[in-house]
Protein backbone atom coordinates (compact mmCIF):
# COMPACT_ATOMS: atom_id res chain seq x y z
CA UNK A 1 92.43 171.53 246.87
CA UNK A 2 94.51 168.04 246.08
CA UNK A 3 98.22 170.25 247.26
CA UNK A 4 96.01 170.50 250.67
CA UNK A 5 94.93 166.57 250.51
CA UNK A 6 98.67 165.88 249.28
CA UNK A 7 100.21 167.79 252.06
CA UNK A 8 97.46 166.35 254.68
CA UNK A 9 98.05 162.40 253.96
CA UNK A 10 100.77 161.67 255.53
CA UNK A 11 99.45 163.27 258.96
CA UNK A 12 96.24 161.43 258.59
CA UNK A 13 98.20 158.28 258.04
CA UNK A 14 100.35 159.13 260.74
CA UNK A 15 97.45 159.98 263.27
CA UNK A 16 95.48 157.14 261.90
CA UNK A 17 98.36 154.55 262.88
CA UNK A 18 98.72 155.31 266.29
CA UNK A 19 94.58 155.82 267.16
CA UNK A 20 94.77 152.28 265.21
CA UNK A 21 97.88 150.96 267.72
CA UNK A 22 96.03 152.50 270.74
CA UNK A 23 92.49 151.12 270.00
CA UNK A 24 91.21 154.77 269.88
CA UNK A 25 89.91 155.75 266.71
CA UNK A 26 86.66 157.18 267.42
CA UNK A 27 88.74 159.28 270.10
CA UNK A 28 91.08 160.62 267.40
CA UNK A 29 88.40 161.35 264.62
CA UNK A 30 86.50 163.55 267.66
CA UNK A 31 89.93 165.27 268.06
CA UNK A 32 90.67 166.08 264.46
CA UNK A 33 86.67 166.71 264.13
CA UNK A 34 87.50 169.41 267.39
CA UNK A 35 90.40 171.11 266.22
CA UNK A 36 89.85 171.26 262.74
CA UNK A 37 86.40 173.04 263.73
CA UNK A 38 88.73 175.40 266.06
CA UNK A 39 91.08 175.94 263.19
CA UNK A 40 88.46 176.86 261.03
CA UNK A 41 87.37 179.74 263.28
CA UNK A 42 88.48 183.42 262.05
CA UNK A 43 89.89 184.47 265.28
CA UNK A 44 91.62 180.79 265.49
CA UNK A 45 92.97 181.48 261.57
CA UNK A 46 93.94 184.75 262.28
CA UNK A 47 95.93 183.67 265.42
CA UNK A 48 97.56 181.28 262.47
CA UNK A 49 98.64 183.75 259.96
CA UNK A 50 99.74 185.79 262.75
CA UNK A 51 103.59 186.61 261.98
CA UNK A 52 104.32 188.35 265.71
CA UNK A 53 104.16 184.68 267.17
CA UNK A 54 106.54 181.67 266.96
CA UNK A 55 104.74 178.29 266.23
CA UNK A 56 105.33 177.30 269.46
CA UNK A 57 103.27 179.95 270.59
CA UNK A 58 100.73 179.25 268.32
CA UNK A 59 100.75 175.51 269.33
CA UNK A 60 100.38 176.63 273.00
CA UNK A 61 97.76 178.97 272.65
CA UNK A 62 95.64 176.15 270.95
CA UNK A 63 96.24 173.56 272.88
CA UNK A 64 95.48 175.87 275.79
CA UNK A 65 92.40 176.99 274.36
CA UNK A 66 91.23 173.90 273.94
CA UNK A 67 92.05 172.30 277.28
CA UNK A 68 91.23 168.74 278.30
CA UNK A 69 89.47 167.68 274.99
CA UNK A 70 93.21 167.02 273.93
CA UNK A 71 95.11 164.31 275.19
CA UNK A 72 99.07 164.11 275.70
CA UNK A 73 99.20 162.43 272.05
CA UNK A 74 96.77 164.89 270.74
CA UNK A 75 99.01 167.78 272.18
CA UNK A 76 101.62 166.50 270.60
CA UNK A 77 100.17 166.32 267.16
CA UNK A 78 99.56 169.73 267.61
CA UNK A 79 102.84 171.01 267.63
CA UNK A 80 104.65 168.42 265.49
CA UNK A 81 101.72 170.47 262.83
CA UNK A 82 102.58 173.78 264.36
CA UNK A 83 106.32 173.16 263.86
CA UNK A 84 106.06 172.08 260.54
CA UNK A 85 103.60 174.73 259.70
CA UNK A 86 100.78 172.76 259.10
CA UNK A 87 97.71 173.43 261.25
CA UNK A 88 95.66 175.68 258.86
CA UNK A 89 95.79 171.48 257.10
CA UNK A 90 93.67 170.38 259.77
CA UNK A 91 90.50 170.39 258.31
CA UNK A 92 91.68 168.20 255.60
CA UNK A 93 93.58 165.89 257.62
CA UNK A 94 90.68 165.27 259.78
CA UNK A 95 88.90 164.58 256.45
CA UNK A 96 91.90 161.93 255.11
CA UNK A 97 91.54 160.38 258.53
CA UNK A 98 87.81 159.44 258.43
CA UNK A 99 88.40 158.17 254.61
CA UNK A 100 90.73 155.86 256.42
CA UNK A 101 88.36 154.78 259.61
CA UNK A 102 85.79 154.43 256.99
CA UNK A 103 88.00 151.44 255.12
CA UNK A 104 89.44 150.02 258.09
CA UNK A 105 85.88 149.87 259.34
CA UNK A 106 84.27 148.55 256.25
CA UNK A 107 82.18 151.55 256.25
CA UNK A 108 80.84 153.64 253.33
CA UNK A 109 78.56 156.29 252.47
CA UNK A 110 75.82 156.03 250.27
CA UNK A 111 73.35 158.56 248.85
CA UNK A 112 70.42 156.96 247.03
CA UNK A 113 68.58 159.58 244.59
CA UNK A 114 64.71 158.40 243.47
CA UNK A 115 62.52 159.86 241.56
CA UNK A 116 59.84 159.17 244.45
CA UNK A 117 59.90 158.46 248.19
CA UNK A 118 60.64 154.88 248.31
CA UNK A 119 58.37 152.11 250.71
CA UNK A 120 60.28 150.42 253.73
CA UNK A 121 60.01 147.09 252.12
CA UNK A 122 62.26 148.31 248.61
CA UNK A 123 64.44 150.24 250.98
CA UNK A 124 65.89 147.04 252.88
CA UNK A 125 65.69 145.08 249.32
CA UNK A 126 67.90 147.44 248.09
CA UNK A 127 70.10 148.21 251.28
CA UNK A 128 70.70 144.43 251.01
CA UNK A 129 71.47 144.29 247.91
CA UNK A 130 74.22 147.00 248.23
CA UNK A 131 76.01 145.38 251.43
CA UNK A 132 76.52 142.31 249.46
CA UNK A 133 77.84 144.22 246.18
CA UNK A 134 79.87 146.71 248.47
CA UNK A 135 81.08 144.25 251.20
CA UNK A 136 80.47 147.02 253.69
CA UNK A 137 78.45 148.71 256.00
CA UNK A 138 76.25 151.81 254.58
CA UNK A 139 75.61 154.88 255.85
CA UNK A 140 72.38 156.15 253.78
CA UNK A 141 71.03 158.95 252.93
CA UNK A 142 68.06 159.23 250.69
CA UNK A 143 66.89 161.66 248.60
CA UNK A 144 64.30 162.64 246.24
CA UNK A 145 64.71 164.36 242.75
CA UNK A 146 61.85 165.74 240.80
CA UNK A 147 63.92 165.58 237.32
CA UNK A 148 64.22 161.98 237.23
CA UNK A 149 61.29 160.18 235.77
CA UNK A 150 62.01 156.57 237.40
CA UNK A 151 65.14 154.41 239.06
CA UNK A 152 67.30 155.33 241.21
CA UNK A 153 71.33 157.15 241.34
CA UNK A 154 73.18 155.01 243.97
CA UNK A 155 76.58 157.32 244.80
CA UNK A 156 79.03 155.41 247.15
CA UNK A 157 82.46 156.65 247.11
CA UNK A 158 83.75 156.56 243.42
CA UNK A 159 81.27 154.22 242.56
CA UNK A 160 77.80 155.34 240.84
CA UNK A 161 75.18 153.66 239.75
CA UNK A 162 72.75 155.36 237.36
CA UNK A 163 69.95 153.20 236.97
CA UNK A 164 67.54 156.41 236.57
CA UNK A 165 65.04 157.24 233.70
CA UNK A 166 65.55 161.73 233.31
């Protein structure tokens, strides 16, 4: 899983520069968020491991396939991966790209874990409390888990915060 991440950075960063340069990042991440759901197909994989066609062909058949939800830039990605052999990375450079929208964007998710549901008022208390610590904006989700006793787990990123009672 990390030789897939490893071998995925550098497109991300690549891709992620020139969305950044053309003000089109939300553009890009629904292109990588396209064909990495097209490369994932098992007809679309297949094609991949396919040893009768050239990468070329491969490139072309995708890019056909998938029409006018690629741009010229986008087309181009495609075969600089399809040259280099690297379109079966998609899916993870798609993921390595929205890690890096997220911190350009001062974004981060957040999954908050209570023993019960939690009242409106404690939910912006906390929220609050969390974009000051973080110095970003959250994407929540919350859950509840019948193990814990009382508190919360706050999971954002690499960060966790157990302040539960199990």
């Amino acid at each position: 899983m990390a030789e897939l991440h490893t071998l995925a950075r550098p497109y991300a960063k690549a891709a992620f520069e020139l969305a950044r340069e053309s003000r089109s990042l939300a553009q890009w991440s629904q292109t990588l968020k396209t064909l990495a759901a097209a490369t994932g197909d098992a007809q679309v994989s297949a094609l991949l491991a396919n040893p009768r066609l050239s990468r070329g062909d491969v490139a072309a058949v995708l890019t056909s396939a998938l029409g006018d939800k690629l741009d010229a830039q986008a087309r181009n990605f495609v075969r600089l991966l399809a040259e280099n052999g690297r379109l079966a990375v998609l899916p993870a450079i798609a993921e390595e790209f929205e890690a890096l929208r997220a911190e350009a964007e001062k974004r981060v998710e957040v999954e908050i874990t209570t023993a019960t549901a939690v009242g409106e008022a404690q939910q912006q208390a906390l929220l609050a409390a969390l974009r000051k610590r973080l110095a970003r904006e959250l994407e929540v989700s919350w859950k509840t888990d019948a193990a814990l006793v009382a508190g919360a787990v706050i999971r954002a990123g690499d960060l966790v915060i157990d302040g539960s009672v199990a």
